[in-house]
C-alpha atoms as a PDB file:
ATOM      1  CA  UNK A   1     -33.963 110.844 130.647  1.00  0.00           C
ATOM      2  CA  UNK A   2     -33.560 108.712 127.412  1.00  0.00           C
ATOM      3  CA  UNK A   3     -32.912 105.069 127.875  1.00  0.00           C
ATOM      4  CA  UNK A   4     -31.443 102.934 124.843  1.00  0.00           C
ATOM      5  CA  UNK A   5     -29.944  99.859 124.289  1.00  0.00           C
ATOM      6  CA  UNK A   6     -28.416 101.428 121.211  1.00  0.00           C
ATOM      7  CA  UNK A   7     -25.182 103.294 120.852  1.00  0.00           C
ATOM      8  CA  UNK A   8     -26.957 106.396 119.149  1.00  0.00           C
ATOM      9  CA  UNK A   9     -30.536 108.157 119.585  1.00  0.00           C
ATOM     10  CA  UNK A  10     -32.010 108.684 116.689  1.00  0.00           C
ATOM     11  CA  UNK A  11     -32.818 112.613 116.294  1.00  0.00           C
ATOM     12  CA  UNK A  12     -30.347 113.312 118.756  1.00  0.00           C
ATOM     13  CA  UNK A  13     -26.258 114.136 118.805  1.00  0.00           C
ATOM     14  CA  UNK A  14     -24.019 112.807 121.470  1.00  0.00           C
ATOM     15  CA  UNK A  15     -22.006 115.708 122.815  1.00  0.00           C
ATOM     16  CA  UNK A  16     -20.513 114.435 126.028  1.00  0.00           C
ATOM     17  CA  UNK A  17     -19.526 110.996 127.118  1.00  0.00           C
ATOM     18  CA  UNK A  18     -19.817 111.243 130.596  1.00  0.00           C
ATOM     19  CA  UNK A  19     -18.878 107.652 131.724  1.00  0.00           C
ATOM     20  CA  UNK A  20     -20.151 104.250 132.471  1.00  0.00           C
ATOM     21  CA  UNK A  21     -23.353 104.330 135.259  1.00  0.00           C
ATOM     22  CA  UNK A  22     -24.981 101.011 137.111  1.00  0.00           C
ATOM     23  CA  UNK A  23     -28.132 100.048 138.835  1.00  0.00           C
ATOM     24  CA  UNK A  24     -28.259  97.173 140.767  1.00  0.00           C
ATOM     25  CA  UNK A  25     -31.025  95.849 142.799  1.00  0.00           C
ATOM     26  CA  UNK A  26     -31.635  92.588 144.844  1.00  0.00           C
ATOM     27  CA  UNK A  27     -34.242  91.272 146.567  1.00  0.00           C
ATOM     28  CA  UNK A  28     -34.915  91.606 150.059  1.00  0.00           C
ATOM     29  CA  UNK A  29     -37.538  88.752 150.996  1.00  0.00           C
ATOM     30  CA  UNK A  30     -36.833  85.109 150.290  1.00  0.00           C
ATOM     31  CA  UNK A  31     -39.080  83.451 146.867  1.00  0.00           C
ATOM     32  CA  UNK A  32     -40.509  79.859 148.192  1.00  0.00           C
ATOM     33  CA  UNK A  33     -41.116  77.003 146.195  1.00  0.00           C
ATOM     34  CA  UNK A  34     -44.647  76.197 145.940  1.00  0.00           C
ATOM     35  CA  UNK A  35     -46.010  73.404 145.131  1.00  0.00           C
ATOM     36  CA  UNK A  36     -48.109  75.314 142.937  1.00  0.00           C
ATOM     37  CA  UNK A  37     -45.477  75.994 140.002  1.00  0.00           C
ATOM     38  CA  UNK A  38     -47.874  78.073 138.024  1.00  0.00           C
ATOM     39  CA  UNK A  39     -48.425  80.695 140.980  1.00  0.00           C
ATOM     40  CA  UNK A  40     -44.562  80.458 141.858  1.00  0.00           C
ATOM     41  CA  UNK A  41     -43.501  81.504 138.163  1.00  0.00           C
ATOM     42  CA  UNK A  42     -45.772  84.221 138.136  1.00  0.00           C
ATOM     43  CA  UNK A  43     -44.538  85.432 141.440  1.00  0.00           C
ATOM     44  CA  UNK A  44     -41.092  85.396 140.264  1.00  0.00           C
ATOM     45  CA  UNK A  45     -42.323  87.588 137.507  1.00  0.00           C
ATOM     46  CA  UNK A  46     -43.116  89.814 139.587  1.00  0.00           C
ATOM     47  CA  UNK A  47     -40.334  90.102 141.908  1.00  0.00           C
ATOM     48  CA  UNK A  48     -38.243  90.075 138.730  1.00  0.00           C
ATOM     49  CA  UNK A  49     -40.027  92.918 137.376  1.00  0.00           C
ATOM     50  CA  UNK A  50     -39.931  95.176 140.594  1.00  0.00           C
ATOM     51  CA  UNK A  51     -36.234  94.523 141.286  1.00  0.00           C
ATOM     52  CA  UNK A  52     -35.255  95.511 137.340  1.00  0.00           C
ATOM     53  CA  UNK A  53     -37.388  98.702 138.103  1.00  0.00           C
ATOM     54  CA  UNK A  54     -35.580  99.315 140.882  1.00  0.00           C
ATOM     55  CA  UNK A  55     -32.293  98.899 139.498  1.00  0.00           C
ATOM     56  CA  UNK A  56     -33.730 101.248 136.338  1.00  0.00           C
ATOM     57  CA  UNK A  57     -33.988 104.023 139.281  1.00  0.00           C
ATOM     58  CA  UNK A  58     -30.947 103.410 140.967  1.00  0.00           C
ATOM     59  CA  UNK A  59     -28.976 103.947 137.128  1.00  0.00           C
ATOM     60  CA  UNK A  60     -31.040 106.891 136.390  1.00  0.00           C
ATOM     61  CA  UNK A  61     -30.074 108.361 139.786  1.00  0.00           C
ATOM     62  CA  UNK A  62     -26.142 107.487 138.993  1.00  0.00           C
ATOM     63  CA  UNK A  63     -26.735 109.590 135.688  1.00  0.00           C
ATOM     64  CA  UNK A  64     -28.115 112.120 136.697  1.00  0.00           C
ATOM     65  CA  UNK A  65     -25.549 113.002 139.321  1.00  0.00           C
ATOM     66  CA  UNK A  66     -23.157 113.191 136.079  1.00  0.00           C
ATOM     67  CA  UNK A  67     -25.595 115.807 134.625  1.00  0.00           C
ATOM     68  CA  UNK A  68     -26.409 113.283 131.642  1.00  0.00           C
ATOM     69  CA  UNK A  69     -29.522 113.346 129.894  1.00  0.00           C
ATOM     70  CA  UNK A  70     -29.488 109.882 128.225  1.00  0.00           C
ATOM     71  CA  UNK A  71     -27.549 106.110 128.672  1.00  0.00           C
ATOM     72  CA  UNK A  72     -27.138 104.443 125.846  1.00  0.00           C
ATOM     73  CA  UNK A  73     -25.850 100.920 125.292  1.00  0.00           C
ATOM     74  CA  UNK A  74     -27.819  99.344 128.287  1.00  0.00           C
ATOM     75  CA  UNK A  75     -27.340  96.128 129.054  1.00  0.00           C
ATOM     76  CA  UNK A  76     -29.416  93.892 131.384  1.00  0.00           C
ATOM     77  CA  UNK A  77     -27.966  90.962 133.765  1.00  0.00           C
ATOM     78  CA  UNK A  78     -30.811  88.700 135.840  1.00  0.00           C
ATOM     79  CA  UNK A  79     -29.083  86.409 138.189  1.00  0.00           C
ATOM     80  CA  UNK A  80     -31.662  84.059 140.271  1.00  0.00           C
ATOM     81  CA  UNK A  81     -29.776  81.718 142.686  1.00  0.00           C
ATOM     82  CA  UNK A  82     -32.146  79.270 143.566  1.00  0.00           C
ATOM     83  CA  UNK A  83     -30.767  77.842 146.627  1.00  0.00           C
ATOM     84  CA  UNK A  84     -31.503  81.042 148.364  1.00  0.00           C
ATOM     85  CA  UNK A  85     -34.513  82.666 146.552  1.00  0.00           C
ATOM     86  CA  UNK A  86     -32.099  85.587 145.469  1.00  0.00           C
ATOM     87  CA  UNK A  87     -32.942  87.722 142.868  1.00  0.00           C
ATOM     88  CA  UNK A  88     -30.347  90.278 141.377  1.00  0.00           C
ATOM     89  CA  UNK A  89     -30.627  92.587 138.414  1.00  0.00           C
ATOM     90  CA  UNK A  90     -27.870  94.727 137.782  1.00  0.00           C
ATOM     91  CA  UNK A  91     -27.977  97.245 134.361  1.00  0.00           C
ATOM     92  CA  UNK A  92     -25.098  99.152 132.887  1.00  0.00           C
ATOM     93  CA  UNK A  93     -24.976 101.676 130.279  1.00  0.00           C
ATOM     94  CA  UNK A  94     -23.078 104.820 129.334  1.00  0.00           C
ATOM     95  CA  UNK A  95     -24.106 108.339 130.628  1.00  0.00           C
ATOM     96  CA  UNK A  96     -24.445 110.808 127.848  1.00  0.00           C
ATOM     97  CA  UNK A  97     -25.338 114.478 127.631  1.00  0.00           C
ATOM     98  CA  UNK A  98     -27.066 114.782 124.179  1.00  0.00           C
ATOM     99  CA  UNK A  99     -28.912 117.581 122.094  1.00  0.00           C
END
């Protein structure tokens, strides 16, 4: 599966638009504050990093149900909410079928 944030692959020729495919992921365990602010950033990181993976999956998956082999125009959304220790990434793109 090719992943772009581009509109085009280079080498390659769109033949089918197949429609617009999401991943979303969110968090399922609450982020503390620590007093420690060094340790809490990096844990966010983290968390950050295994929910957009997650939510990379969960779009490949939607894709591949429409027999694409390739999203272009990706986008990426992070929305943290604080209050609650929520973490959401959601990712959008178009499913292709290219040669």
């Amino acid at each position: 599966m090719i992943l772009t944030t581009t509109d085009s692959i280079e080498g390659f020729t769109i033949k089918d638009y197949l429609g617009i495919v999401t991943g979303v992921s969110v968090n399922s365990k609450k982020t503390s504050l620590s007093f420690n602010m060094e340790k809490y950033y990096s844990s966010l990181e983290t968390s950050i990093n295994e929910i957009k993976e997650e939510a990379f999956q969960n779009l490949k998956q939607n894709a591949i149900v429409l027999k694409a082999n390739a999203i272009v125009g990706i986008g990426v959304d992070v929305e943290t909410y604080p209050n609650t220790g929520l973490i959401m990434v959601s990712i959008t793109g178009t499913a292709v079928k290219v040669s």
